[in-house]
C-alpha atoms as a PDB file:
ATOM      1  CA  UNK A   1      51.046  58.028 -77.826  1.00  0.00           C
ATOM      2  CA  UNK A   2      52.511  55.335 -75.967  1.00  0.00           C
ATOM      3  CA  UNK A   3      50.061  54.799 -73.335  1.00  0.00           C
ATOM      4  CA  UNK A   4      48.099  54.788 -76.044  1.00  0.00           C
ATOM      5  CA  UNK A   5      48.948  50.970 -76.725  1.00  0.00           C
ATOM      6  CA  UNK A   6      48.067  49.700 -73.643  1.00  0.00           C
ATOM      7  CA  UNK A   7      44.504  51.076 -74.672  1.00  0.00           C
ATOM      8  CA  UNK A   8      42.373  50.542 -77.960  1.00  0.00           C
ATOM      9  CA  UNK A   9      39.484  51.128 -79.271  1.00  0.00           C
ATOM     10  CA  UNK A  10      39.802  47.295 -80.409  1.00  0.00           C
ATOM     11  CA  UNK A  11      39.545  46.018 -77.037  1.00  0.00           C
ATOM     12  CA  UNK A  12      36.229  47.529 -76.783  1.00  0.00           C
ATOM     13  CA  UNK A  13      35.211  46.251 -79.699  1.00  0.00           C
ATOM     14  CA  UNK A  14      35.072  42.328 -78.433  1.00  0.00           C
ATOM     15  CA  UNK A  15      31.251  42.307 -77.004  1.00  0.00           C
ATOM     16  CA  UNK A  16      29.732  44.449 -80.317  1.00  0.00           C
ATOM     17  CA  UNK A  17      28.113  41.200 -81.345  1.00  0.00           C
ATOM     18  CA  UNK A  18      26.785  40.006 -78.691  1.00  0.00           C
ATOM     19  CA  UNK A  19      25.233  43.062 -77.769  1.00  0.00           C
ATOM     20  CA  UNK A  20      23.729  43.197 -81.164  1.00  0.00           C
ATOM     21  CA  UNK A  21      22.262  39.276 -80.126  1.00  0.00           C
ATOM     22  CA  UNK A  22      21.309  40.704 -76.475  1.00  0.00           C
ATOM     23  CA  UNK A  23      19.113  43.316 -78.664  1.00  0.00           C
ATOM     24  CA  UNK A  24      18.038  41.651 -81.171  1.00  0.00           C
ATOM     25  CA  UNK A  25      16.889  38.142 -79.829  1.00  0.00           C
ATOM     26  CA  UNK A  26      13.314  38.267 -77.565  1.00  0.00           C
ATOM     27  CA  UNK A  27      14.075  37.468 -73.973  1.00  0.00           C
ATOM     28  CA  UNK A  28      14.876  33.569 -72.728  1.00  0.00           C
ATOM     29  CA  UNK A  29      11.352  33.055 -71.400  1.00  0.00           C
ATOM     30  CA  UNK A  30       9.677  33.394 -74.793  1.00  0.00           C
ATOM     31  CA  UNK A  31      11.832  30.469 -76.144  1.00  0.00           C
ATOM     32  CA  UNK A  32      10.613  28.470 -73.064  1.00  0.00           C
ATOM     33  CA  UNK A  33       6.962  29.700 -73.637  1.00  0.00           C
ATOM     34  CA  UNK A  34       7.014  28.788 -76.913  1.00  0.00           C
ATOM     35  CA  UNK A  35       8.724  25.279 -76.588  1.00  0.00           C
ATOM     36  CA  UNK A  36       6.043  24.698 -73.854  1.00  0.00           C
ATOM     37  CA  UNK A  37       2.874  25.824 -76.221  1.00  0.00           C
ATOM     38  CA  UNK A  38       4.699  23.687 -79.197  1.00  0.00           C
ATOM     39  CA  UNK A  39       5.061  20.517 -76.761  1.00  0.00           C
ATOM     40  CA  UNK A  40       1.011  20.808 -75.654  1.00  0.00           C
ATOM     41  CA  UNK A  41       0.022  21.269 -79.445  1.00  0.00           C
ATOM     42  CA  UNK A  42       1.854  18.681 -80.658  1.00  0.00           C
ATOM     43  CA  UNK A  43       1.877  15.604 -77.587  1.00  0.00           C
ATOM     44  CA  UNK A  44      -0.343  17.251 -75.247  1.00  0.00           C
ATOM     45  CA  UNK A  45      -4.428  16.477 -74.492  1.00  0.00           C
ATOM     46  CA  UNK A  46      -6.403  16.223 -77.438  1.00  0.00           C
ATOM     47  CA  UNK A  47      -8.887  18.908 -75.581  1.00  0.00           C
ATOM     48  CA  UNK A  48      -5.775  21.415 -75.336  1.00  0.00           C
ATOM     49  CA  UNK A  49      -3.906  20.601 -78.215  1.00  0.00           C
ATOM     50  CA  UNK A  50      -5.758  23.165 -80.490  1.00  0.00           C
ATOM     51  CA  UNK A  51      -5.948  26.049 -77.960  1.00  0.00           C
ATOM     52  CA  UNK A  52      -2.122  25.074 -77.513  1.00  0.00           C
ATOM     53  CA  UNK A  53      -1.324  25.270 -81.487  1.00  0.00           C
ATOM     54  CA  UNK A  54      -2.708  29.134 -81.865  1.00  0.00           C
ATOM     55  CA  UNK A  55      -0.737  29.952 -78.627  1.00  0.00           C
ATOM     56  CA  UNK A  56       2.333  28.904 -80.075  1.00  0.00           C
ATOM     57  CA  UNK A  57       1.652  30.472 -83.710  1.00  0.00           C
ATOM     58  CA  UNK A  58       0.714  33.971 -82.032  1.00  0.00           C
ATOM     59  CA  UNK A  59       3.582  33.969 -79.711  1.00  0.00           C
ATOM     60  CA  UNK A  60       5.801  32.833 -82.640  1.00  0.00           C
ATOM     61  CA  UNK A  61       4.710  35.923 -84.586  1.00  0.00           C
ATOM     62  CA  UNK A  62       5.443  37.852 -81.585  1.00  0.00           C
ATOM     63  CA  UNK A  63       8.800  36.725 -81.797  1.00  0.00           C
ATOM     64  CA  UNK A  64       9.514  37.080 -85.412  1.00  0.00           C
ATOM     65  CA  UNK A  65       8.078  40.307 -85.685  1.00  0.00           C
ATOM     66  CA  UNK A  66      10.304  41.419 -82.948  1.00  0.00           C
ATOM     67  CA  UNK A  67      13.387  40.296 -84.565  1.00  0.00           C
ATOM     68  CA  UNK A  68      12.289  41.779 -87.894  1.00  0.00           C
ATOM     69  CA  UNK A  69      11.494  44.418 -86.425  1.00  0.00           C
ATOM     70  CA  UNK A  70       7.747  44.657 -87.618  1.00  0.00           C
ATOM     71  CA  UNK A  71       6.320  46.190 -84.616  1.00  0.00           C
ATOM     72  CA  UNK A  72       3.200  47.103 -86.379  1.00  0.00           C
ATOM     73  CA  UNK A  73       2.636  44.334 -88.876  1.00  0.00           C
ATOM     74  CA  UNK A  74       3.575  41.038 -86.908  1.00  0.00           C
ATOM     75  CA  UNK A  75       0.729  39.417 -87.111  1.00  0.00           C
ATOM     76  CA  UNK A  76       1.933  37.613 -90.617  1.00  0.00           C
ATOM     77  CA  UNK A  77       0.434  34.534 -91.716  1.00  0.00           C
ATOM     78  CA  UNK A  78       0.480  33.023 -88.335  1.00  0.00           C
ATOM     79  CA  UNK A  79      -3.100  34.985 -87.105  1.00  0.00           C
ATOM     80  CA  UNK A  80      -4.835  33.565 -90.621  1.00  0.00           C
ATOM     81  CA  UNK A  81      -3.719  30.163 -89.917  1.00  0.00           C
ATOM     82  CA  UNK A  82      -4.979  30.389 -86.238  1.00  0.00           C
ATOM     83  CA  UNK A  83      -8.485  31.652 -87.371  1.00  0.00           C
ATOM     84  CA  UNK A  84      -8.477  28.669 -89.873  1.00  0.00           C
ATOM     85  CA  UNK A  85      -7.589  26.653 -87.133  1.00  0.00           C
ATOM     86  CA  UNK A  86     -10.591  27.539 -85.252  1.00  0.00           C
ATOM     87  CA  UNK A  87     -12.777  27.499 -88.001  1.00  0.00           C
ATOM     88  CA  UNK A  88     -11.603  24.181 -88.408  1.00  0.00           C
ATOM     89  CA  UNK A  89     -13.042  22.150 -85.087  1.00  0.00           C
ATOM     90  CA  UNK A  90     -14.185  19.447 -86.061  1.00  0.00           C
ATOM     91  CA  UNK A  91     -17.288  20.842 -84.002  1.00  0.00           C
ATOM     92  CA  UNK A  92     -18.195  23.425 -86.193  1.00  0.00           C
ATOM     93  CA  UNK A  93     -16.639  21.749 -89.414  1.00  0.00           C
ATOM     94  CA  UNK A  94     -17.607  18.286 -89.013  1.00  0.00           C
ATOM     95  CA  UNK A  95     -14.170  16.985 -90.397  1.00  0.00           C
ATOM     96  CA  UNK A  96     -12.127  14.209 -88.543  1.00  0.00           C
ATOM     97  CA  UNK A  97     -10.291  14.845 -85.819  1.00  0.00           C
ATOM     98  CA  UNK A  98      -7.496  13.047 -86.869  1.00  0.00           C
ATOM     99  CA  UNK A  99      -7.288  15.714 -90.103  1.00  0.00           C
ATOM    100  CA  UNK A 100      -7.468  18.845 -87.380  1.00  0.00           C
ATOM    101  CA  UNK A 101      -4.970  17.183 -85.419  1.00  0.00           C
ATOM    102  CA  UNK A 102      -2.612  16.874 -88.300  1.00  0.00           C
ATOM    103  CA  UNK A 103      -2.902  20.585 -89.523  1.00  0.00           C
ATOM    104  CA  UNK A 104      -2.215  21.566 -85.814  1.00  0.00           C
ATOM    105  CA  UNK A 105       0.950  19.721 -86.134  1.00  0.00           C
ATOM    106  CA  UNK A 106       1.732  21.081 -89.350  1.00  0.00           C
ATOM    107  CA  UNK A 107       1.096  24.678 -88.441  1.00  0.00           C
ATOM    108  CA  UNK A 108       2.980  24.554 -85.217  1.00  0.00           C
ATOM    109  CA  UNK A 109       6.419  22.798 -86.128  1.00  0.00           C
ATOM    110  CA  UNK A 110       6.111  25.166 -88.994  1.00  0.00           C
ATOM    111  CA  UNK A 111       5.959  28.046 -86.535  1.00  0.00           C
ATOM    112  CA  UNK A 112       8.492  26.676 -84.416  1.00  0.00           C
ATOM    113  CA  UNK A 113      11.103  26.477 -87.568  1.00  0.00           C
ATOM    114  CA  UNK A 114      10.653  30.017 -88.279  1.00  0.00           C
ATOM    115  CA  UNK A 115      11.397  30.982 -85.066  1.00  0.00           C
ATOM    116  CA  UNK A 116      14.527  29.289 -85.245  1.00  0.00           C
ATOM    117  CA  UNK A 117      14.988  30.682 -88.845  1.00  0.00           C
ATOM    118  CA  UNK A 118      14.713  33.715 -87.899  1.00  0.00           C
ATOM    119  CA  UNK A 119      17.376  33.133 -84.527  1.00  0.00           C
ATOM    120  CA  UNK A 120      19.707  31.286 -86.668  1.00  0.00           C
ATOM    121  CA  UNK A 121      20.067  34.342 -89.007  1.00  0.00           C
ATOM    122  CA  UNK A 122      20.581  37.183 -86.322  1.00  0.00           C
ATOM    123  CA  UNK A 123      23.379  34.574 -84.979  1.00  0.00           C
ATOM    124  CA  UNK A 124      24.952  34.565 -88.156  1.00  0.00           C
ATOM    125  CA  UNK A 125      24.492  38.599 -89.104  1.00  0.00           C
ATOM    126  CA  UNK A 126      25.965  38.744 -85.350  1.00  0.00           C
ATOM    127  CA  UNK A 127      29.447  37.396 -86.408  1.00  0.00           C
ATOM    128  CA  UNK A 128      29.248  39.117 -89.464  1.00  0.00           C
ATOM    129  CA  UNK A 129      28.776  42.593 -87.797  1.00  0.00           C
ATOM    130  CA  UNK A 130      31.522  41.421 -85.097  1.00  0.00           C
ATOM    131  CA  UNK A 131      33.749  41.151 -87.955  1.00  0.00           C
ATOM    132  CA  UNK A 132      33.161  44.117 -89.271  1.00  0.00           C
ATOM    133  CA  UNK A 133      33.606  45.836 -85.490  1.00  0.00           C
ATOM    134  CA  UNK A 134      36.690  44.342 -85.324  1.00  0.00           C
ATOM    135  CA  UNK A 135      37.887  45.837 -89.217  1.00  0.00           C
ATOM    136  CA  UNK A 136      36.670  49.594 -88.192  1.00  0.00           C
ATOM    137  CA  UNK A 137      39.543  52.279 -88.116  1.00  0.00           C
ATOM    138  CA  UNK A 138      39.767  53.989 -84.471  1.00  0.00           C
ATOM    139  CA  UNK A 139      39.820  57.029 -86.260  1.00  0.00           C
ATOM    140  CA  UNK A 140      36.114  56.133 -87.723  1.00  0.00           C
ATOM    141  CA  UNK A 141      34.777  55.393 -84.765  1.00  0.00           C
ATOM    142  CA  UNK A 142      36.207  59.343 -82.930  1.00  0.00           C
ATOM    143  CA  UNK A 143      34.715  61.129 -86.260  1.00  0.00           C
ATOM    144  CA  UNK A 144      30.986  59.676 -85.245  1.00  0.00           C
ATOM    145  CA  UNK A 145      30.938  61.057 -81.462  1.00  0.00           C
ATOM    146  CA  UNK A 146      30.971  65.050 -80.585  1.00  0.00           C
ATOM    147  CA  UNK A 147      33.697  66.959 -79.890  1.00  0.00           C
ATOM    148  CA  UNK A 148      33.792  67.006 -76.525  1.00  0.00           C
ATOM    149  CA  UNK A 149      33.233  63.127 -75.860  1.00  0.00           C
ATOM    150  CA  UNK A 150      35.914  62.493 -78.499  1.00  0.00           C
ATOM    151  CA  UNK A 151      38.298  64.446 -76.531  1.00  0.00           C
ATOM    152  CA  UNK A 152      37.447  62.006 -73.076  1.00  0.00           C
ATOM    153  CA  UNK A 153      38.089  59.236 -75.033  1.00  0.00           C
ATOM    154  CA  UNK A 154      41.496  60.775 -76.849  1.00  0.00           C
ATOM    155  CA  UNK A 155      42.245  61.209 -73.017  1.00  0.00           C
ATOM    156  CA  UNK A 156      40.942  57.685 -71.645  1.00  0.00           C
ATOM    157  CA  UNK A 157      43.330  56.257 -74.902  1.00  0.00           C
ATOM    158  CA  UNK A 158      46.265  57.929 -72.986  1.00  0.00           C
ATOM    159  CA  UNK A 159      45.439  56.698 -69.767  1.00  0.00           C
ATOM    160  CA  UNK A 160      43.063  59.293 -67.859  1.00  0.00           C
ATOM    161  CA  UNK A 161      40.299  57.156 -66.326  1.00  0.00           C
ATOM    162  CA  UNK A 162      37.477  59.035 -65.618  1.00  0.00           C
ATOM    163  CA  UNK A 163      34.316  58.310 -66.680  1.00  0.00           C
ATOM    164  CA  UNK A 164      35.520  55.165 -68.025  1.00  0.00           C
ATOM    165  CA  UNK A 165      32.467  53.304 -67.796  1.00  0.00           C
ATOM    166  CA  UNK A 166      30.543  56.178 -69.564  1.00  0.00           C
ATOM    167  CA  UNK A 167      32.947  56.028 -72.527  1.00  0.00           C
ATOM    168  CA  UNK A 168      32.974  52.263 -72.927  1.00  0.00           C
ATOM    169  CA  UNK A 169      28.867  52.645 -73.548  1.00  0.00           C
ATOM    170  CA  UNK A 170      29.494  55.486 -75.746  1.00  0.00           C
ATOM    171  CA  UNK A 171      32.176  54.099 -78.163  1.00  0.00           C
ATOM    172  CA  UNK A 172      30.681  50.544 -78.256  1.00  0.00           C
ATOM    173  CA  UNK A 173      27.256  52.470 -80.087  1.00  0.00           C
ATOM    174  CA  UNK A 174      29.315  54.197 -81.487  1.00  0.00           C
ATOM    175  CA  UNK A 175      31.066  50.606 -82.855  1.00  0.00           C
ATOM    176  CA  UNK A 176      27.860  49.310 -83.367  1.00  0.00           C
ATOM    177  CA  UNK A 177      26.415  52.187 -85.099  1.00  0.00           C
ATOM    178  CA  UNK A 178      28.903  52.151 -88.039  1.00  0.00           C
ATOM    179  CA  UNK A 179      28.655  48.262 -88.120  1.00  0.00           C
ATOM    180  CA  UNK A 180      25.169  48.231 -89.077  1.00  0.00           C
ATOM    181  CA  UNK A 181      25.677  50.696 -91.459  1.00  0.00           C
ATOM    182  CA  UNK A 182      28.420  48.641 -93.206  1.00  0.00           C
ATOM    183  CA  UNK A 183      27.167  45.027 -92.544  1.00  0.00           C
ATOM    184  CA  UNK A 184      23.146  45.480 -92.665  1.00  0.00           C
ATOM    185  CA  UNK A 185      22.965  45.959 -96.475  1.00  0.00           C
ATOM    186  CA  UNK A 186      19.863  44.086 -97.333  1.00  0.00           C
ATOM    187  CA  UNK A 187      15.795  43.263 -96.188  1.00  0.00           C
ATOM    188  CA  UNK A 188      15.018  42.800 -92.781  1.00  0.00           C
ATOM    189  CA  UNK A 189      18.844  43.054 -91.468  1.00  0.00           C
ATOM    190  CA  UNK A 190      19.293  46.922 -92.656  1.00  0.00           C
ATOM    191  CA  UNK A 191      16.470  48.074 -90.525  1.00  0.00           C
ATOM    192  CA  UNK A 192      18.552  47.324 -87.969  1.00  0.00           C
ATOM    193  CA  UNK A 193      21.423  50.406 -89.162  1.00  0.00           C
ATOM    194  CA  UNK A 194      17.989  52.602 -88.538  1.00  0.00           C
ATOM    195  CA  UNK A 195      17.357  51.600 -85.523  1.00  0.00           C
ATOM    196  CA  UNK A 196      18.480  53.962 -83.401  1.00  0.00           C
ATOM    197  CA  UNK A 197      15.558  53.737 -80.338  1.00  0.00           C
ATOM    198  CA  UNK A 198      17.201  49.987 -80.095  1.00  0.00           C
ATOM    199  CA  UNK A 199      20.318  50.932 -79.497  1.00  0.00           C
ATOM    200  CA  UNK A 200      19.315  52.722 -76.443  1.00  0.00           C
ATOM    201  CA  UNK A 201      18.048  50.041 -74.866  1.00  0.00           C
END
């Protein structure tokens, strides 16, 4: 029980967050995509700029559905407003260009913001569920795993190192299992306690 001190559950609980934000956020390049789309629709040539504005609202429902996890029903408002958009050329519509090119900017800084809506939130549920990592009882976190890989980490607590890396993978799902549960109470952010294919990842 001694050793035990020099090794906690607690210590392993430091990167829960930002494993949940690793998960949860799309990949760097999508950011990039979409800032590049959202700089052609909104400065870029006035032959691109539409093509460029239902880029950036398709790959910004991409996003969001991703981090709402909507696999199935991401499309949103952002496809109807991209059809509009076409429908809209001042080709086919006969209205001023100048009126196209302001919806285009409308549409696609309002894109953009929910995007970053949607980031800014995940962030914030991400400190809350770190929190709530850091609050959870060791004993908690030993009563989720089986038998046998509570007993490896009962011995890895008193200082017997093998499989160490397997444990640390184990017990941080663990840790991030029961912090969904407890911090994901409401809309989008609880299908994230349900998760579980995620969690794999």
């Amino acid at each position: 029980m001694q050793q035990q001190q020099a090794r906690s559950l607690k210590g392993l609980a430091a990167g829960v967050g930002r494993d949940f934000l690793r998960r949860a956020l799309p990949a760097l390049p999508a950011y990039v995509l979409l800032l590049l789309l959202t700089t052609a629709a909104l400065w870029g040539d006035s032959g691109w700029q539409l093509g460029a504005a239902v880029a950036t609202l398709l790959v910004s429902a991409g996003m969001v559905g991703a981090m709402a996890r909507r696999r199935y029903r991401w499309a949103g408002w952002q496809v109807a407003a991209a059809l509009l958009l076409l429908a809209l050329r001042p080709a086919w519509s006969g209205l001023e260009p100048t009126v196209v090119d302001r919806l285009v900017t409308l549409v696609a800084v309002v894109a953009v913001l929910q995007v970053a809506w949607s980031s800014l939130r995940l962030f914030g549920f991400s400190q809350r569920l770190q929190r709530v990592a850091d609050a959870i009882p060791e004993e908690r976190v030993l009563e989720l795993l089986p038998p046998e890989a509570a007993d490896r980490v009962r011995a890895w607590l008193a200082g017997d190192a093998a499989a160490e890396t397997e444990i640390k993978v184990v017990v941080r799902l663990a840790l991030l299992c029961v912090a969904l549960q407890e911090a994901g109470t409401r809309g989008e952010l609880r299908r994230w306690a349900y998760a579980s294919r995620d969690l794999r990842r």
